[in-house]
Every structure is written in C-alpha cells, then in structure tokens.
Protein backbone atom coordinates (compact mmCIF):
# COMPACT_ATOMS: atom_id res chain seq x y z
CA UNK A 1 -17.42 20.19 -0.17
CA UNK A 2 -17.79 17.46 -3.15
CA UNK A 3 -21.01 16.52 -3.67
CA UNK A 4 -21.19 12.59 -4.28
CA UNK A 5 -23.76 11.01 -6.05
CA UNK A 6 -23.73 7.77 -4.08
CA UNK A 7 -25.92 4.56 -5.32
CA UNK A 8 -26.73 1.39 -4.12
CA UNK A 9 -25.54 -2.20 -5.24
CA UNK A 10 -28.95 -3.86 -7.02
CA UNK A 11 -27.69 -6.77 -4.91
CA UNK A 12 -28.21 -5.12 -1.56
CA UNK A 13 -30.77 -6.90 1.00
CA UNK A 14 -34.34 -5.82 1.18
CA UNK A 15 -33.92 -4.83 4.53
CA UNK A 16 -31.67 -2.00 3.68
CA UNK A 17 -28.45 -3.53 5.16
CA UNK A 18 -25.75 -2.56 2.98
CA UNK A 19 -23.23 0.39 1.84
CA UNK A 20 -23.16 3.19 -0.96
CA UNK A 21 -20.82 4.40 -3.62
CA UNK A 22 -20.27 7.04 -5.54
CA UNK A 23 -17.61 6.96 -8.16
CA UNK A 24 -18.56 10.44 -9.55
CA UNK A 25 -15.41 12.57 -8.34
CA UNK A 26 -12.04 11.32 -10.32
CA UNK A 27 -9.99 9.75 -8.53
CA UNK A 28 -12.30 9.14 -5.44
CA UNK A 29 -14.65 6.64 -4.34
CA UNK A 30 -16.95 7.37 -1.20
CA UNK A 31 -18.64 4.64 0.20
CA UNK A 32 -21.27 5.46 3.20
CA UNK A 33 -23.91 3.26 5.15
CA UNK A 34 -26.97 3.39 3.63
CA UNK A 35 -29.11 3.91 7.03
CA UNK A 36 -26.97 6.50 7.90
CA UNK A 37 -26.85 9.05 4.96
CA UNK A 38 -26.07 11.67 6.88
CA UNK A 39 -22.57 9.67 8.54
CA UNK A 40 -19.36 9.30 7.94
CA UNK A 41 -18.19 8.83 4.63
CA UNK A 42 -15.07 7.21 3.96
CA UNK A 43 -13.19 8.36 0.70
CA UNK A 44 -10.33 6.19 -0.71
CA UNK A 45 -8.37 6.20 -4.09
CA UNK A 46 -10.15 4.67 -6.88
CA UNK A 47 -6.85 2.56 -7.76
CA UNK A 48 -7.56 0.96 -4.22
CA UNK A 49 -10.93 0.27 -4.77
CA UNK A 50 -10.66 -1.27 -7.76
CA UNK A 51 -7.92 -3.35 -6.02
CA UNK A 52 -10.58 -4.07 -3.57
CA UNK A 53 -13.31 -4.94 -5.39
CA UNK A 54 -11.06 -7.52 -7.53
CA UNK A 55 -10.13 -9.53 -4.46
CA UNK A 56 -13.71 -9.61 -3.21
C-alpha cells in the first residue's frame, strides 16, 4: 500500500476540525479527516485538486 505522508493546513481550527493531505505520491493527493487517521482516505488526481483548490 502507498504510504502518505499527510499534513495539516496551519489554518486548521484549534479544536482539531479539519482534513489532511498528502501530496507525496505523483500524481495523487489523499486527503483524510484528521480525527479519524485511521478512516477512509479519499485519493484523487493531483490535476483535480489543483483545479479544486483554485476555485476555493
């Protein structure tokens, strides 16, 4: 299995409420929960994050 090194935005709320990515695997991003570290992860192609993260 890939091992992702997943971080957390420096933005994220003190209480913990927020997601994870890791951008470490070409190609991929995986974003998880961060309360849940041991959930799902959902993968998607980096083109469609980055398409993502420019319309947010």
């Amino acid at each position: 299995m890939t091992q992702f090194h997943f971080v957390k935005s420096s933005y994220s709320a003190s209480s913990g409420e927020c997601v994870e990515v890791a951008t470490n695997v070409v190609g991929t991003v995986a974003v998880r929960d961060s309360k849940d570290a041991d959930g799902p992860v959902i993968r998607v192609a980096a083109s469609a994050w980055a398409a993502f993260a420019a319309s947010a």
